[in-house]
Protein backbone atom coordinates (compact mmCIF):
# COMPACT_ATOMS: atom_id res chain seq x y z
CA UNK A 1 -45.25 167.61 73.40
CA UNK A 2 -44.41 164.75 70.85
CA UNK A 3 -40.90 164.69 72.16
CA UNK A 4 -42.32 163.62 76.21
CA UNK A 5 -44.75 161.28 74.53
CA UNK A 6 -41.92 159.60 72.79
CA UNK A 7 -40.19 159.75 75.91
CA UNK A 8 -43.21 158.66 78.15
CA UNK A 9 -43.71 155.41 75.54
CA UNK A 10 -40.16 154.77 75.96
CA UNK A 11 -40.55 154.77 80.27
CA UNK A 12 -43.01 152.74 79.71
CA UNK A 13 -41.72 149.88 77.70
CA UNK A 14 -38.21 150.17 80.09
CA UNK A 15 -40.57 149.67 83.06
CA UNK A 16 -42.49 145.90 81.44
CA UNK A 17 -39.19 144.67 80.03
CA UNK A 18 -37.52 145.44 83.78
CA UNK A 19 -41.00 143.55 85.17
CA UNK A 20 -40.90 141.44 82.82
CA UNK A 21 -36.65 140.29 83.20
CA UNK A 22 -36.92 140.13 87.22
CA UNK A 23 -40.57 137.71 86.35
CA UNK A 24 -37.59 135.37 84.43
CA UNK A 25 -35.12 135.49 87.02
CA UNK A 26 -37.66 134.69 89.19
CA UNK A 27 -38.38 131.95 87.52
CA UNK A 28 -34.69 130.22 87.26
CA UNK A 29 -34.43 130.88 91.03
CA UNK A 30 -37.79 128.78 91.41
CA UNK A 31 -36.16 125.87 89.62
CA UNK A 32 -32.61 125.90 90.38
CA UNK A 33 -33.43 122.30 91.76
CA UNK A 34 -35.34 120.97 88.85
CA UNK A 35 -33.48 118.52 86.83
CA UNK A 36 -32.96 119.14 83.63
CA UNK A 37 -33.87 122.67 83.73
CA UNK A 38 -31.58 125.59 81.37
CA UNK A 39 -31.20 128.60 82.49
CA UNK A 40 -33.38 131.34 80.26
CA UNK A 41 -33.00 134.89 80.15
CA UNK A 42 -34.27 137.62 78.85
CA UNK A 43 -32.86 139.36 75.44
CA UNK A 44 -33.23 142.94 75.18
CA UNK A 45 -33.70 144.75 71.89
CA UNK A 46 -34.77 148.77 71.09
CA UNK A 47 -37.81 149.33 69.58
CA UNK A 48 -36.81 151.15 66.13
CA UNK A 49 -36.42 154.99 67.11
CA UNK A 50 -39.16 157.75 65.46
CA UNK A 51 -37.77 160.13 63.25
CA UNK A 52 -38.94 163.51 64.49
CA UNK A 53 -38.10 166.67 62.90
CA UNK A 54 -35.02 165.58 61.69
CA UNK A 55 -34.06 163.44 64.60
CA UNK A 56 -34.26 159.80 65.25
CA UNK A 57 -36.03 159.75 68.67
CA UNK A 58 -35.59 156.27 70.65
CA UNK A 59 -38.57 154.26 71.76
CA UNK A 60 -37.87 152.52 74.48
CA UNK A 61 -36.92 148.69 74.81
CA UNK A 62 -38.53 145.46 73.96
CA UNK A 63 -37.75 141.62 74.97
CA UNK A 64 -37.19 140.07 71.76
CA UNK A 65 -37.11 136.61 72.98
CA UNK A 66 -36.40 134.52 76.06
CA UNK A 67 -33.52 132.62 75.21
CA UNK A 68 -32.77 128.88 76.64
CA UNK A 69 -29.05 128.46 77.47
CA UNK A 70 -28.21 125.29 75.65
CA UNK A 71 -24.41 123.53 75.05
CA UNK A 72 -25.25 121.23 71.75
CA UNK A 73 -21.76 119.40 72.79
CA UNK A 74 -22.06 118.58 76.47
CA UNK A 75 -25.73 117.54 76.05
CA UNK A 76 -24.82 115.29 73.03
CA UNK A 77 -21.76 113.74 75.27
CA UNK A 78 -24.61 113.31 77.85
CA UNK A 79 -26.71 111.35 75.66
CA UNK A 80 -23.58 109.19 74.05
CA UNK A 81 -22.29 108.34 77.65
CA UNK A 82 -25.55 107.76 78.85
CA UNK A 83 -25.92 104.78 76.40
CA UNK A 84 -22.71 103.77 77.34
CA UNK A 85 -23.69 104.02 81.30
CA UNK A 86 -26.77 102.09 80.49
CA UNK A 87 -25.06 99.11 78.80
CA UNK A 88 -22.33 98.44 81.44
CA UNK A 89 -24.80 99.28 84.22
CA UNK A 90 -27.52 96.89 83.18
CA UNK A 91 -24.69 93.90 82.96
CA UNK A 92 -23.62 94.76 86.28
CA UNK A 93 -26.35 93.43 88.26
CA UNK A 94 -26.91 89.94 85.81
CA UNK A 95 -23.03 89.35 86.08
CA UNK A 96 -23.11 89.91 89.71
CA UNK A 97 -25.88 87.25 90.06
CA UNK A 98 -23.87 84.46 87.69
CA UNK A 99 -21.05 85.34 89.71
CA UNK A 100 -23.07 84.15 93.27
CA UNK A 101 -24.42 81.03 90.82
CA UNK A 102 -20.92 79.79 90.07
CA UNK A 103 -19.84 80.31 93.20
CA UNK A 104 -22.41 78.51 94.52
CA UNK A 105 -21.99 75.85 92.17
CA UNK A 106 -18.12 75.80 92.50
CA UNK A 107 -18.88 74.71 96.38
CA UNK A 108 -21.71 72.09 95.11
CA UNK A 109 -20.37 71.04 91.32
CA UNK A 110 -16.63 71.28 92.20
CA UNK A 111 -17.20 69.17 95.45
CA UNK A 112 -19.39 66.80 93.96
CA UNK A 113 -16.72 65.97 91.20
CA UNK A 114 -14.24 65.12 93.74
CA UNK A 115 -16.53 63.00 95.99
CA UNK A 116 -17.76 61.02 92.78
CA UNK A 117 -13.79 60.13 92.20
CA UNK A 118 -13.43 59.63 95.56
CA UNK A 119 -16.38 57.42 95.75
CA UNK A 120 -14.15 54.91 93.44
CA UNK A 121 -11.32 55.00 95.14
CA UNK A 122 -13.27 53.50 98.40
CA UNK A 123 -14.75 51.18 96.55
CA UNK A 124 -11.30 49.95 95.48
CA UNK A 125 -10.12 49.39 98.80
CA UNK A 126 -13.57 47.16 99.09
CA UNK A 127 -14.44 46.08 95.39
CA UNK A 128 -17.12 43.71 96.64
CA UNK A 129 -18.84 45.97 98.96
CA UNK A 130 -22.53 46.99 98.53
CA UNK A 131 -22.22 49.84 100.47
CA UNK A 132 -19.11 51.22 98.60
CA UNK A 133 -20.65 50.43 95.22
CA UNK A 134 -24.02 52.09 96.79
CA UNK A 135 -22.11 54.94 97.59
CA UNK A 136 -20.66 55.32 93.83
CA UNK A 137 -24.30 55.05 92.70
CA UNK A 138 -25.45 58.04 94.81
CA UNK A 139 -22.43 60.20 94.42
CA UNK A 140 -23.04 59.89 90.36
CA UNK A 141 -26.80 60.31 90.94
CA UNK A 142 -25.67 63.99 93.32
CA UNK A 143 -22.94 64.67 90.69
CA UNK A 144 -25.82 64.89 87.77
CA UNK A 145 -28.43 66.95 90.23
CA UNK A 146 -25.45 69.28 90.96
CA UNK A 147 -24.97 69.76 87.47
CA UNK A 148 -28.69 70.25 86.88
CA UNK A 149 -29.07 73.05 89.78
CA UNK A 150 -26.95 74.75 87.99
CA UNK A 151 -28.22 74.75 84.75
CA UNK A 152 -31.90 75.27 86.70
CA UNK A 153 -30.01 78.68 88.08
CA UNK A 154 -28.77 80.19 84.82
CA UNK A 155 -32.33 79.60 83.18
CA UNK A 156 -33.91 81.39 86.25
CA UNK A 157 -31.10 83.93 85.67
CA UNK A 158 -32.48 84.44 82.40
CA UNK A 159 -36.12 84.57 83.77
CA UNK A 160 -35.55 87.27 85.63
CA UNK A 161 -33.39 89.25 82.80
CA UNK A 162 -36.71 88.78 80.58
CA UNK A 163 -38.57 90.05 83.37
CA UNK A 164 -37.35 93.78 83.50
CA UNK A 165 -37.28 93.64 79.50
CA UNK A 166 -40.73 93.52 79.98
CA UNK A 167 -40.94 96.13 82.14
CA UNK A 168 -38.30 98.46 80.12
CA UNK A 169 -40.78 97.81 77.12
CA UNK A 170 -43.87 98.58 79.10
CA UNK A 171 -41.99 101.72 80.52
CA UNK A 172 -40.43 102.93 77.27
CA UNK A 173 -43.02 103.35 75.07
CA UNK A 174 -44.73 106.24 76.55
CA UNK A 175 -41.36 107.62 76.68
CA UNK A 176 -41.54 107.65 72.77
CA UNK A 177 -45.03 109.03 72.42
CA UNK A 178 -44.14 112.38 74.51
CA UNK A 179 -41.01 112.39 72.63
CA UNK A 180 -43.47 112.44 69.20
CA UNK A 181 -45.98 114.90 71.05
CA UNK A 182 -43.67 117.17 72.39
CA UNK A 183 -42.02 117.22 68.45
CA UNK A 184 -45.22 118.64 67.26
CA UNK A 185 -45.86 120.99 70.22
CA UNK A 186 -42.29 122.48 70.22
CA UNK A 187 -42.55 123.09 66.07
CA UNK A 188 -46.13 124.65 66.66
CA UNK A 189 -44.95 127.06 69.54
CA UNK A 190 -42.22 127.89 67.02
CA UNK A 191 -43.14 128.40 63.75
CA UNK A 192 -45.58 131.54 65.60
CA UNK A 193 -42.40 132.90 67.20
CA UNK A 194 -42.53 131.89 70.05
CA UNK A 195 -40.22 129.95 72.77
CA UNK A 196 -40.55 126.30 73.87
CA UNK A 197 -37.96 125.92 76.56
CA UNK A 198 -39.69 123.79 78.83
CA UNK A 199 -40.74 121.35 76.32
CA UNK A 200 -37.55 121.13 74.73
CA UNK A 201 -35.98 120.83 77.96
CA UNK A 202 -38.07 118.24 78.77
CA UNK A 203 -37.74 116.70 75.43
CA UNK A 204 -34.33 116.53 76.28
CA UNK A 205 -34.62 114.51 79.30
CA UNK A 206 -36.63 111.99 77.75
CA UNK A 207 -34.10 111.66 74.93
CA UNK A 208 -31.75 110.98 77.56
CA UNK A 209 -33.44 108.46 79.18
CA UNK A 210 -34.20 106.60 75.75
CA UNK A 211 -30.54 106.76 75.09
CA UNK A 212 -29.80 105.35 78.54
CA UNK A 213 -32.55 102.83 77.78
CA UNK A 214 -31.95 102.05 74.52
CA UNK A 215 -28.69 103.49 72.95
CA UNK A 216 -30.51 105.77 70.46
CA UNK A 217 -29.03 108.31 68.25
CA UNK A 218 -30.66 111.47 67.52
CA UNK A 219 -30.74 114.39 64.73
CA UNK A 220 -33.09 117.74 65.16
CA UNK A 221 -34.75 119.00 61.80
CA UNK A 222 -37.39 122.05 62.12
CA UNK A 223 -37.64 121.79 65.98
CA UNK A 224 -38.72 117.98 65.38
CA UNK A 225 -36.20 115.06 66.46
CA UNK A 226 -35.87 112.04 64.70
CA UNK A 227 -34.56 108.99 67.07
CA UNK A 228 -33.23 105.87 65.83
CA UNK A 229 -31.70 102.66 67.49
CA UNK A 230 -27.66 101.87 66.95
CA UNK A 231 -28.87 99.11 64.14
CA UNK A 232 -30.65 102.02 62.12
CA UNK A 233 -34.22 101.21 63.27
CA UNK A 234 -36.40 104.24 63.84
CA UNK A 235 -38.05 104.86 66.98
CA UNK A 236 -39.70 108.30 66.47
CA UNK A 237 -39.89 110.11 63.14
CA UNK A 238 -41.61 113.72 63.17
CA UNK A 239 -45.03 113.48 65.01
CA UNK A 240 -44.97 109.16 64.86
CA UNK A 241 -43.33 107.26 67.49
CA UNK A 242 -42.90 103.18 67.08
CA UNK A 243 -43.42 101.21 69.91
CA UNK A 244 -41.54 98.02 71.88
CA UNK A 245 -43.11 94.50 71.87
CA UNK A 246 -42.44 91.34 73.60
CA UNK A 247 -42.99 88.52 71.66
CA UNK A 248 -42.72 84.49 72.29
CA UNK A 249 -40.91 82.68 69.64
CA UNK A 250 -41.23 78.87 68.99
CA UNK A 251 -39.00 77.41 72.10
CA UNK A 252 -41.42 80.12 74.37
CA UNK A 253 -38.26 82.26 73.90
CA UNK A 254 -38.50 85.86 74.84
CA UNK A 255 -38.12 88.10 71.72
CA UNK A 256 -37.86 92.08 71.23
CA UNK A 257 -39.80 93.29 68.40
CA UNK A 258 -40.28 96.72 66.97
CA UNK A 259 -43.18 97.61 65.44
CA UNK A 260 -43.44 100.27 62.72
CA UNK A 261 -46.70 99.84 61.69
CA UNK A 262 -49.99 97.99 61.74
CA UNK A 263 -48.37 94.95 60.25
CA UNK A 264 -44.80 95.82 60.26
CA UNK A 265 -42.19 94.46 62.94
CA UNK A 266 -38.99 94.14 63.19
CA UNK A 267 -37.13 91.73 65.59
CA UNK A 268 -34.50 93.34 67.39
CA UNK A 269 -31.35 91.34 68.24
CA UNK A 270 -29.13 92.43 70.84
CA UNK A 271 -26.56 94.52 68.29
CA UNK A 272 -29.18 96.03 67.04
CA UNK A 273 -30.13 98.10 70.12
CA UNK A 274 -27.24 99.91 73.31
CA UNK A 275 -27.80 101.10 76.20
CA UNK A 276 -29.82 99.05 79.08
CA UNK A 277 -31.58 96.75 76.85
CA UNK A 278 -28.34 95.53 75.34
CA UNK A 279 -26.43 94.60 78.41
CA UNK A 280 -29.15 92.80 79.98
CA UNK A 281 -30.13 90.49 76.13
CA UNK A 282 -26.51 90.14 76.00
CA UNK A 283 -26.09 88.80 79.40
CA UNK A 284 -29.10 86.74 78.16
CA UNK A 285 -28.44 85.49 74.44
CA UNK A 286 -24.69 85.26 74.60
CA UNK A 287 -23.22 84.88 78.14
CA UNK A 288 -25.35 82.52 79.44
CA UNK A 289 -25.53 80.30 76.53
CA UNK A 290 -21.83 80.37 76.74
CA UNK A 291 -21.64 79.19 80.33
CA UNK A 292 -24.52 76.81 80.03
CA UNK A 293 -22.71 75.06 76.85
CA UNK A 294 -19.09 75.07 78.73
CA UNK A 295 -21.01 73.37 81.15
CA UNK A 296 -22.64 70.90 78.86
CA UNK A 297 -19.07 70.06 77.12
CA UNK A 298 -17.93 69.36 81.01
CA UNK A 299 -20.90 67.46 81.63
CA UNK A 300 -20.46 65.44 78.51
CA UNK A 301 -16.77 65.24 78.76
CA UNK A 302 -16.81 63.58 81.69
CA UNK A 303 -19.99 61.28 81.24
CA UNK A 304 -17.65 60.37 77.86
CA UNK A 305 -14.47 59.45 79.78
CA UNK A 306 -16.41 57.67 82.90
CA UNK A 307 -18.35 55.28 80.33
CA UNK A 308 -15.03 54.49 78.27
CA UNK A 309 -13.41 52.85 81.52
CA UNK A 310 -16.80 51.68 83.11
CA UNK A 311 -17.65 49.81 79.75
CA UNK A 312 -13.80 48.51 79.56
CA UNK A 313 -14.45 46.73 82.73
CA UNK A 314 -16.66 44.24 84.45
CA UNK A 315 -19.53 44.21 87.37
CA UNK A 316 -19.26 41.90 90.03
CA UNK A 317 -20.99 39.24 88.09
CA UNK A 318 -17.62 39.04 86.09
CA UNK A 319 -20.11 40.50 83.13
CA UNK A 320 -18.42 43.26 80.66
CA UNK A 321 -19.46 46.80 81.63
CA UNK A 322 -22.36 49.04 80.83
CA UNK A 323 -22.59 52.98 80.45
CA UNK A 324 -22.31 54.25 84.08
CA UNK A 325 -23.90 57.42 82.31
CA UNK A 326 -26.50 57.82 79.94
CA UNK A 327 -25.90 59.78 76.56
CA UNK A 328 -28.15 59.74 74.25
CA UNK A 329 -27.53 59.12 70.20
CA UNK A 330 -27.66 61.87 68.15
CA UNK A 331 -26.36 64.93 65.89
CA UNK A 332 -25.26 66.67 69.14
CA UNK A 333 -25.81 64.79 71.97
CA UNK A 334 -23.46 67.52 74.04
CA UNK A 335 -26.25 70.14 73.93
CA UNK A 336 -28.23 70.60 76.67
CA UNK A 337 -26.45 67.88 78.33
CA UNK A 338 -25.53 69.19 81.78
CA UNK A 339 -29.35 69.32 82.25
CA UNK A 340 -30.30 65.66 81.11
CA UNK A 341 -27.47 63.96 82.71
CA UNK A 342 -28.38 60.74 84.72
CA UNK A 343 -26.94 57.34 86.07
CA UNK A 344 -27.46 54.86 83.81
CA UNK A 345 -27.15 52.14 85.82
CA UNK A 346 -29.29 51.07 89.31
CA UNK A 347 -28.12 47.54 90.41
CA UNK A 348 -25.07 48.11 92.45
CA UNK A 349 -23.65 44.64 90.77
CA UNK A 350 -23.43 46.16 87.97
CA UNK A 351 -20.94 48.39 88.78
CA UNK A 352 -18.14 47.53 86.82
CA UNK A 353 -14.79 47.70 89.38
CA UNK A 354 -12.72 45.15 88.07
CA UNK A 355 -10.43 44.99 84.92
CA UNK A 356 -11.41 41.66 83.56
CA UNK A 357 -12.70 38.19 84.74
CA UNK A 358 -10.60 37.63 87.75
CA UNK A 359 -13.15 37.59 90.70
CA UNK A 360 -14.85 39.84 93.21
CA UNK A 361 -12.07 41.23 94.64
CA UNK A 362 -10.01 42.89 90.81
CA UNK A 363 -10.45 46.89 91.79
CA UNK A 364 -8.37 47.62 88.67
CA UNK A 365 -11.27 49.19 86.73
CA UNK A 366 -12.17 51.31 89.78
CA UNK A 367 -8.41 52.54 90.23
CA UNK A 368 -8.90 54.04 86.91
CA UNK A 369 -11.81 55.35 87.22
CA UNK A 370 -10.66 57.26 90.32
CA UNK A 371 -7.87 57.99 88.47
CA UNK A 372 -9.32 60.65 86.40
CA UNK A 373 -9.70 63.22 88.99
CA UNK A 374 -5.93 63.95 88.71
CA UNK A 375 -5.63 63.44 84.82
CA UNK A 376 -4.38 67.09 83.82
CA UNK A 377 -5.20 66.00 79.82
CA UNK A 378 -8.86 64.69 80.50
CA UNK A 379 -10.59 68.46 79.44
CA UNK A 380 -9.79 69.02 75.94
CA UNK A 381 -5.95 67.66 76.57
CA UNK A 382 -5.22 70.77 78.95
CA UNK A 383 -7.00 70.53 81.93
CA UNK A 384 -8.82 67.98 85.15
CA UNK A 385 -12.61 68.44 85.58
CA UNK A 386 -12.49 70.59 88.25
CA UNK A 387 -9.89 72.79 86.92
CA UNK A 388 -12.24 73.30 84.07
CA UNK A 389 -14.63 74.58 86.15
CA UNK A 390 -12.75 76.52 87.86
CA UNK A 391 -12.08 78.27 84.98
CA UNK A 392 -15.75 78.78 84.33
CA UNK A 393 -15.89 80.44 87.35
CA UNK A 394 -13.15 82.51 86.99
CA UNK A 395 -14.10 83.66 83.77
CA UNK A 396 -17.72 85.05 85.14
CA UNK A 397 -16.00 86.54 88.05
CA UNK A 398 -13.86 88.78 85.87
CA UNK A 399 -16.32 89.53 83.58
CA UNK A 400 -18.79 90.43 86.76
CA UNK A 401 -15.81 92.35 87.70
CA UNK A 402 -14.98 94.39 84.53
CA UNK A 403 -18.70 95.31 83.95
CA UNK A 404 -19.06 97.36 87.61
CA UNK A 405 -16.13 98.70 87.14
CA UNK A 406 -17.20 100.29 83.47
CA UNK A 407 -20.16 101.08 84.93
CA UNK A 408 -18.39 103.16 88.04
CA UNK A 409 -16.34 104.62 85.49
CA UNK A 410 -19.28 106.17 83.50
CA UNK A 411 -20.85 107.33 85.98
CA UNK A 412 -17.99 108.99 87.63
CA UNK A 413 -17.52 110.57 83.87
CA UNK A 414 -21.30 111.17 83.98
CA UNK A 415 -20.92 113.34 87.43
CA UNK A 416 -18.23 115.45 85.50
CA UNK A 417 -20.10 115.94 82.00
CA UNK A 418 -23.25 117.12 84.17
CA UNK A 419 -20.99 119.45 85.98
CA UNK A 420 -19.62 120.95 83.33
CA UNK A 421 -23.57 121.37 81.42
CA UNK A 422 -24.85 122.51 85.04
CA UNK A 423 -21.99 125.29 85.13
CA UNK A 424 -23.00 126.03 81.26
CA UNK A 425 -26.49 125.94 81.26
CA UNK A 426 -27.46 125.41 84.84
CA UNK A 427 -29.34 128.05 86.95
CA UNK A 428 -26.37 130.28 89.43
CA UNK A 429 -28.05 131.74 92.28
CA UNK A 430 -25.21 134.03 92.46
CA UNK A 431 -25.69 135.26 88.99
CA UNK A 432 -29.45 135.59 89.27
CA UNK A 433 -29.22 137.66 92.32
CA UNK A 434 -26.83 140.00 90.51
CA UNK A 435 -29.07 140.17 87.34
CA UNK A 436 -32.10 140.48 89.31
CA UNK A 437 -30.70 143.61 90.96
CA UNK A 438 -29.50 144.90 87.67
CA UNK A 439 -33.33 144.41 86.52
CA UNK A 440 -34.75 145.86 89.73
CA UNK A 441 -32.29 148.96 89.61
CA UNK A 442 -33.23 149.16 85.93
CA UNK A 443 -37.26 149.30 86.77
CA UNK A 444 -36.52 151.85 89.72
CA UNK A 445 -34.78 153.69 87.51
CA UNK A 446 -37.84 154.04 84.57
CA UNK A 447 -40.15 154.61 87.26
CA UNK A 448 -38.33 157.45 88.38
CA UNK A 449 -38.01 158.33 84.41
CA UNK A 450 -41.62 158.26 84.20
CA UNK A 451 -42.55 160.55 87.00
CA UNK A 452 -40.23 163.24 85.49
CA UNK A 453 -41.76 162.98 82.57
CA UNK A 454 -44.84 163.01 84.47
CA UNK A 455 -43.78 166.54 85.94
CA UNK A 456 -42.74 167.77 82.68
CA UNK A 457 -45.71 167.01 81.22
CA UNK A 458 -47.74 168.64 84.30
CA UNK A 459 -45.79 171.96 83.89
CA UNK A 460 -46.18 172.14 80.37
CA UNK A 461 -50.16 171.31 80.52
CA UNK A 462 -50.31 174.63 83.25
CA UNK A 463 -48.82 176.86 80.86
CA UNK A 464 -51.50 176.31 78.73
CA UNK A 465 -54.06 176.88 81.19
């Protein structure tokens, strides 16, 4: 009688692990559409077998554990490129835009420069006129607003940028919290035992998107992840996550601060964090500045070389010539230029086109002045004006350029990497059908089991009776 009990105990645990296997592939089928989700699945294990008379009697089966299929490598590549991805991605779209605002301003600036020039050559073939010398007034007065606009544009461009950093911070710090919640959850669930695949598959999501976001690196200790930015700042340490701040500095500057504690921050500079963050306070803090100083040295340069001949000649009044630009005095009166500049000058007999004291009709000075639009040497001994802007432009158009095409590459690699996890680790239909009529053959199989033993048991109660 011992020997069917064992027997019946061991039908019955074959039956709830064959229930309980088909309830798990059951489950992967119901979320082979949910992103991020690993495959689990069921490992088996005998219970320890009964020694009975002499004999080691087998007990059935148990399900030990419900494993989570998991490839440390591909989901570490998928964090790495994901930084990568976020970086190149999140210059893409502020190149783009100084791409349109030089090209805009290479229509404007560009032809503005030439009709300035152009403006002195007229008034050459008229050096007495008041509507040629009104004309050289204006054209100065357009040159300076076109320079302006386009100083106005980069600063709006940089608006914007600090514009989704706010909105990164405001989205990423939840982010962090789960991360720290779902730390202390996952280590809880496991210390008893248990499995936490959903949680650390969701875990692994958000690390994902934090890398993305922010370029973080990661280690796991104890079920717990620790996350840190590329510079070495923690974000989330054990059950504590940090948080993102914007802060205002003195010029009403934009700034990223971390805060680690009540009155602990950090101030994060753009090599100190990756992924989406970095691209778009590089774009801000070191391509723009770039452009907007090139254009400031243009600005100035040419402000420089235009009040050299202007004061070298003299106004219709046969008086000696004043700035035709004004530039202030000062430590660096370059900076910030290409925004300030402005026509000195408003009377238009003051607009010094002759060479010296020879009459109304000297247009020497105004030759010259017209003159630089061809000099090749008047940039910095290499270049004109407008081939110095034209560089500019060319420069933002490659970089616009090389950014979307790093960014298509990622991605592209992305695609693959996911592939390759989703083959791994990913839920196959095909795979769960054959397991789930492995587990369903398996179930019909104890049942059957059982009702022999059922019979067995029947027969042997009616010889008693």
């Amino acid at each position: 009688m011992a020997g069917l009990m064992s027997a019946l105990n061991a039908g019955k645990t074959s039956l709830r692990t064959s229930q309980k296997a088909v309830e798990i592939a059951g489950n992967n089928i119901a979320n082979v559409n949910t992103p991020g989700y690993s495959r689990q699945k069921a490992v088996f294990q005998p219970v320890p077998s009964l020694e009975l008379r002499g004999f080691f009697i087998g007990q059935g089966v148990n399900i030990n554990n419900i494993a989570r299929e998991h490839d440390v490598f591909l989901t570490r590549q998928i964090h790495d490129k994901s930084g990568q991805l976020g970086e190149e991605s999140s210059r893409a779209a502020p190149m783009a835009e100084l791409e349109r605002i030089f090209s805009v301003a290479e229509n404007n600036l560009s032809t503005e420069i030439d009709r300035f020039f152009d403006s002195w050559k007229q008034l050459s073939a008229n050096p007495a006129g008041q509507t040629e010398r009104q004309i050289v007034l204006q054209r100065g007065d357009l040159l300076a607003r076109s320079f302006d606009d386009a100083v106005t544009s980069l600063r709006s461009a940089q608006r914007n940028i600090n514009a989704s950093i706010e909105s990164k911070i405001t989205a990423i710090n939840p982010v962090l919290q789960e991360i720290a919640d779902l730390n202390l959850r996952i280590s809880t669930v496991e210390i008893s035992g248990q499995s936490a695949n959903s949680d650390r598959d969701r875990r692994d999501m958000l690390i994902e998107q934090v890398s993305r976001e922010l370029g973080a690196t990661y280690y796991e200790e104890n079920g717990k992840v620790s996350l840190q930015l590329p510079g070495g700042q923690p974000l989330v340490q054990d059950t504590s996550a940090m948080s993102l701040e914007p802060q205002l500095d003195a010029d009403l500057n934009l700034q990223l601060v971390l805060r680690t504690g009540p009155n602990s921050t950090t101030e994060l500079k753009s090599h100190m964090v990756g992924g989406e963050f970095r691209g778009l306070m590089s774009v801000r803090d070191e391509v723009i500045p770039e452009r907007m100083a090139e254009l400031d040295h243009l600005a100035f340069t040419l402000a420089k070389e235009v009040n050299e001949i202007h004061t070298d000649g003299f106004d219709l009044d046969g008086a000696g010539g004043l700035d035709f630009f004004q530039i202030s005095v000062g430590p660096d009166p370059e900076n910030g230029y290409a925004k300030a500049m402005a026509v000195a000058i408003t009377d238009t007999a003051k607009v010094a086109a002759g060479k010296g004291n020879t009459g109304i009709g000297d247009n020497r000075n105004a030759l010259n002045l017209a003159a630089l639009a061809d000099d090749l040497t008047v940039m910095d001994g290499n270049d004109s004006f407008t081939g110095y802007f034209s560089k500019i432009t060319s420069k933002v158009g490659i970089e616009a350029a090389r950014a979307q095409t790093s960014a298509q590459g990622l991605e592209d690699a992305m695609v693959q990497i996911r592939n390759m996890r989703d083959a791994t680790v990913g839920v196959s239909l095909e795979e769960e059908m054959v397991d789930l009529m492995q587990y369903q053959k398996g179930f019909e199989a104890s049942a059957k089991f059982l009702a022999v033993v059922d019979e067995l048991m029947e027969s042997l109660l009616s010889l008693k009776r």
